[in-house]
N, C-alpha and C. Protein backbone atom coordinates (compact mmCIF):
# COMPACT_ATOMS: atom_id res chain seq x y z
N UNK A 1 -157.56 -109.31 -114.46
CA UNK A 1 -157.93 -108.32 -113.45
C UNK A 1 -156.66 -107.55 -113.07
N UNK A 2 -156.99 -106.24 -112.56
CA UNK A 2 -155.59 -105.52 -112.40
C UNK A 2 -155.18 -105.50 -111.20
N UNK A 3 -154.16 -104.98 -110.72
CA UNK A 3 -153.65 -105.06 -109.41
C UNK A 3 -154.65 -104.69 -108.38
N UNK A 4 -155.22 -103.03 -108.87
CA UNK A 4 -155.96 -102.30 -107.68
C UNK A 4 -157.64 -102.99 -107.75
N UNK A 5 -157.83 -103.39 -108.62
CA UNK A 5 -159.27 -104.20 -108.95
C UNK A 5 -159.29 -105.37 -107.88
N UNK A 6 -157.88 -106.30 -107.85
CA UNK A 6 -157.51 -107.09 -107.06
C UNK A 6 -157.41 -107.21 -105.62
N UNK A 7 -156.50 -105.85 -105.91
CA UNK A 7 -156.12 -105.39 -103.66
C UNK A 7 -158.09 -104.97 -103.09
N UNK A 8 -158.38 -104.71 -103.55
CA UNK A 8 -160.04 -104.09 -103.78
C UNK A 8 -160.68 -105.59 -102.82
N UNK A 9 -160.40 -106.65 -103.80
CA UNK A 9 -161.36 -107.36 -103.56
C UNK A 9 -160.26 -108.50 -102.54
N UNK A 10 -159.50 -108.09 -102.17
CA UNK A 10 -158.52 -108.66 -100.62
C UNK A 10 -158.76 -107.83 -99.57
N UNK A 11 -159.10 -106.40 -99.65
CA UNK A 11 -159.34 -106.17 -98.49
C UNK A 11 -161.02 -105.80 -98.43
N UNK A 12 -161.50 -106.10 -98.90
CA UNK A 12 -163.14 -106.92 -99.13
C UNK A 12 -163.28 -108.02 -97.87
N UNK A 13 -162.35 -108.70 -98.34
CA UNK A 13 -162.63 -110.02 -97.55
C UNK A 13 -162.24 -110.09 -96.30
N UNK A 14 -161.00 -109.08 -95.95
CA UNK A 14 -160.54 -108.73 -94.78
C UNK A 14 -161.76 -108.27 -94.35
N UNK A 15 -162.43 -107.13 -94.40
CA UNK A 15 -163.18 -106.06 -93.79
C UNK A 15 -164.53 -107.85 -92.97
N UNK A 16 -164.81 -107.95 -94.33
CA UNK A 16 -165.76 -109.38 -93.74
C UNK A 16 -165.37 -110.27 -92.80
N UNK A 17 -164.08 -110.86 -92.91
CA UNK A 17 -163.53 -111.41 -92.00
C UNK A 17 -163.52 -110.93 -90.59
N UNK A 18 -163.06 -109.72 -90.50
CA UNK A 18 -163.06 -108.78 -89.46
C UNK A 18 -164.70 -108.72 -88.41
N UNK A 19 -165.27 -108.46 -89.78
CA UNK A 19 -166.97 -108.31 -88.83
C UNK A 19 -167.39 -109.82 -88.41
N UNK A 20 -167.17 -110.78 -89.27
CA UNK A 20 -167.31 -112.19 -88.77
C UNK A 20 -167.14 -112.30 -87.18
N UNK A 21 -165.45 -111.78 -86.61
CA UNK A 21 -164.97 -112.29 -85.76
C UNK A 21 -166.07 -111.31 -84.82
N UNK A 22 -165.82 -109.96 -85.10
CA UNK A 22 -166.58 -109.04 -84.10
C UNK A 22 -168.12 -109.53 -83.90
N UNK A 23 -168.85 -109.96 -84.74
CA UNK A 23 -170.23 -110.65 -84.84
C UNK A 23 -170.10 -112.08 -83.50
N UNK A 24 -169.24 -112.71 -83.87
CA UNK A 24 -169.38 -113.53 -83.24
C UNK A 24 -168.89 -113.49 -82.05
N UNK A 25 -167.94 -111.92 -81.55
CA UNK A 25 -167.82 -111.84 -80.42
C UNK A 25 -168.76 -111.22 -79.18
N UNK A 26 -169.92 -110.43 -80.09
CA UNK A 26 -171.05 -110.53 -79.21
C UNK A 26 -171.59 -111.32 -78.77
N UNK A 27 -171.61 -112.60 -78.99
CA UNK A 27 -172.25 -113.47 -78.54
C UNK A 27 -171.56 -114.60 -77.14
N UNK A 28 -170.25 -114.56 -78.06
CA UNK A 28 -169.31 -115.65 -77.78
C UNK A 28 -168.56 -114.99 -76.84
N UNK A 29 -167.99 -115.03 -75.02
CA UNK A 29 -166.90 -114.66 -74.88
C UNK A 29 -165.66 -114.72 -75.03
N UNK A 30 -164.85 -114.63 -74.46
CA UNK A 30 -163.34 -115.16 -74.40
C UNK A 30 -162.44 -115.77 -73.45
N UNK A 31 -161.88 -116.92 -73.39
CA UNK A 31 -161.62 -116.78 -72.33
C UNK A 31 -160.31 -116.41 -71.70
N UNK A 32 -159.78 -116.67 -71.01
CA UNK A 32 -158.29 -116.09 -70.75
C UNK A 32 -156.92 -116.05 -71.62
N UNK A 33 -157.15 -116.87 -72.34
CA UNK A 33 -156.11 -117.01 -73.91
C UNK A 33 -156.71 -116.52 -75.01
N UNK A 34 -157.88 -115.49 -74.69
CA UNK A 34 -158.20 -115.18 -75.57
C UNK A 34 -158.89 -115.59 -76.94
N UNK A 35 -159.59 -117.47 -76.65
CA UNK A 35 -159.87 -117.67 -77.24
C UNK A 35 -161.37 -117.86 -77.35
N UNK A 36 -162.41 -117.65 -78.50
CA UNK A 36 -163.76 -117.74 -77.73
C UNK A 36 -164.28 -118.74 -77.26
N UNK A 37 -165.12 -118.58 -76.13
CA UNK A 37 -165.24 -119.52 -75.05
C UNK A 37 -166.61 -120.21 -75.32
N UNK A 38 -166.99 -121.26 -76.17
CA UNK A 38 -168.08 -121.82 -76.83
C UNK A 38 -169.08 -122.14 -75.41
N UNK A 39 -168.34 -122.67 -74.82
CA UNK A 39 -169.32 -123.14 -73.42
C UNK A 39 -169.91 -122.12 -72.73
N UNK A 40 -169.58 -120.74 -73.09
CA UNK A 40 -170.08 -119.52 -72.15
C UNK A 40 -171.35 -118.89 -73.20
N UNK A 41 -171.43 -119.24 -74.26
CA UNK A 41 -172.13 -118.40 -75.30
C UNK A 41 -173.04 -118.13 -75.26
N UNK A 42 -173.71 -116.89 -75.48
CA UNK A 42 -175.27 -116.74 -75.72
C UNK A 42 -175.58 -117.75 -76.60
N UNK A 43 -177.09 -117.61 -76.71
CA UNK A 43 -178.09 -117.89 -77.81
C UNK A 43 -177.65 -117.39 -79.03
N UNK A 44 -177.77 -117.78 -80.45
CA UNK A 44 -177.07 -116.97 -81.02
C UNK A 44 -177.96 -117.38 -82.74
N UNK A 45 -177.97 -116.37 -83.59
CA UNK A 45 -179.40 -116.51 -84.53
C UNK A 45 -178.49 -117.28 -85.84
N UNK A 46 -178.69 -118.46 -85.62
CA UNK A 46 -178.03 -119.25 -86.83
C UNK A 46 -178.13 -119.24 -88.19
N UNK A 47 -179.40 -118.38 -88.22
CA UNK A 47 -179.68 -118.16 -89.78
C UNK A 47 -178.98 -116.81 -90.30
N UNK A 48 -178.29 -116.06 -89.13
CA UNK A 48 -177.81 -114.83 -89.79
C UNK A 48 -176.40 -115.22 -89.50
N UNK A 49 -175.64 -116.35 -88.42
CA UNK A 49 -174.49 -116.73 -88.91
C UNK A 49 -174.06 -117.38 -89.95
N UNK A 50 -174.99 -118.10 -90.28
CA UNK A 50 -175.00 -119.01 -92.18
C UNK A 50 -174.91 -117.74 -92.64
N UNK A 51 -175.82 -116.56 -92.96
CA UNK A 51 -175.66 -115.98 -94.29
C UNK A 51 -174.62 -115.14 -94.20
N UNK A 52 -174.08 -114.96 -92.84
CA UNK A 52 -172.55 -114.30 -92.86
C UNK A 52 -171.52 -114.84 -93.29
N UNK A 53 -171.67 -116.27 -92.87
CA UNK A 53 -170.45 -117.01 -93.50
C UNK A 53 -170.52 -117.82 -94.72
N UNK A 54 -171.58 -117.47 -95.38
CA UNK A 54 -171.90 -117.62 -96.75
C UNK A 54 -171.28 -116.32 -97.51
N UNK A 55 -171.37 -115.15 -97.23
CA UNK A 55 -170.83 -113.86 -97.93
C UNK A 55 -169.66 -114.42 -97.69
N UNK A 56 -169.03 -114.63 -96.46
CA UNK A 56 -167.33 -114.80 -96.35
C UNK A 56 -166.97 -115.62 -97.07
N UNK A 57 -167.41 -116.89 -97.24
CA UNK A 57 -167.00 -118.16 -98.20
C UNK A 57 -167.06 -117.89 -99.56
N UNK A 58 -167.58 -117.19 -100.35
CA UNK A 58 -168.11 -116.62 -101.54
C UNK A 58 -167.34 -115.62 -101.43
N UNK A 59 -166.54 -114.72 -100.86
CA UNK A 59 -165.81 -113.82 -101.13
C UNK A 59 -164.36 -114.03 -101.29
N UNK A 60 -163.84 -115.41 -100.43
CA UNK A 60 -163.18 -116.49 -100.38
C UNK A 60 -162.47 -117.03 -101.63
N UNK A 61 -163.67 -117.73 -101.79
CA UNK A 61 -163.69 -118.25 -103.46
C UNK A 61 -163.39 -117.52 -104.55
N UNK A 62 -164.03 -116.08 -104.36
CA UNK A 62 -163.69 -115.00 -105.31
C UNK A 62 -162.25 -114.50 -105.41
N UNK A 63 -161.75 -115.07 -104.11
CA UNK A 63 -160.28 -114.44 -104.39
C UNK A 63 -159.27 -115.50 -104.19
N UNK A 64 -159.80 -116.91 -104.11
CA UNK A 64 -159.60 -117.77 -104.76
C UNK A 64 -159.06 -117.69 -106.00
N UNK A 65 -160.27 -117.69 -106.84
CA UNK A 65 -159.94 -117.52 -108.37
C UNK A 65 -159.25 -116.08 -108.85
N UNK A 66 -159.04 -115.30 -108.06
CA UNK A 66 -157.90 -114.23 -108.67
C UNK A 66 -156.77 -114.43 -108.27
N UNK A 67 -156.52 -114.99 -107.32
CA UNK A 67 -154.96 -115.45 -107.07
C UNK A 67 -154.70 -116.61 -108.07
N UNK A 68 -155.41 -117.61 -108.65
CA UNK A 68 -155.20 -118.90 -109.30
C UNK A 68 -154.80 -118.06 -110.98
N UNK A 69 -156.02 -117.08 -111.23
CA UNK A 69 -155.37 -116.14 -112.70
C UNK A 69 -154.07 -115.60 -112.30
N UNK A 70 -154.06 -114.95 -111.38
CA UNK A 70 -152.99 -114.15 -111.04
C UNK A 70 -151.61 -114.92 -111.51
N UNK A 71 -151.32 -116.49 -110.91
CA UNK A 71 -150.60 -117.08 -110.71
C UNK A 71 -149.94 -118.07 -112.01
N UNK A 72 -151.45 -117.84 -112.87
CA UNK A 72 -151.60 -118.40 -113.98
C UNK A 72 -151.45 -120.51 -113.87
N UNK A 73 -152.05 -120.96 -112.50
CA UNK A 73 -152.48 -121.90 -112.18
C UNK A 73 -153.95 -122.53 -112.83
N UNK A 74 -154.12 -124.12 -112.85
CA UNK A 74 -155.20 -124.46 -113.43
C UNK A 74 -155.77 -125.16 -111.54
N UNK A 75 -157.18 -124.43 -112.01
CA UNK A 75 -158.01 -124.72 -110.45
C UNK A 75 -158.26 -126.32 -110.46
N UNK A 76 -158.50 -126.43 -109.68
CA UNK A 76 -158.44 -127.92 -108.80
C UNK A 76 -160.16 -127.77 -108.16
């Protein structure tokens, strides 16, 4: 895979990562350190946080295995 094929699919995972956090900050507040505050949380639709963090984990993995070619490492 080539460099820009590569950076492509790193900031892929950023962009997902990104909506992850924002997704889950509708729900979730924060609390003074800024961290989200589980005990304050809405209700929150578990079947669309699985399939979010199923795309993220799978996109993960995907760049997983391009850093491991990249590196010319044998996966584990």
């Amino acid at each position: 895979m080539d460099k820009e094929k590569a950076m492509e699919e790193f900031k892929k995972y950023e962009k997902m990562r990104m909506e992850m956090y924002e997704f889950l900050e509708k729900f979730i507040p924060k609390d003074a350190n800024g961290a989200l505050d589980f005990s304050k949380a809405d209700k929150i639709d578990a079947k669309e946080v699985f399939d979010r963090w199923f795309k993220l984990d799978y996109q993960a993995r995907k760049i997983r295995g391009i850093a491991i070619n990249c590196l010319g490492l044998k996966g584990e």
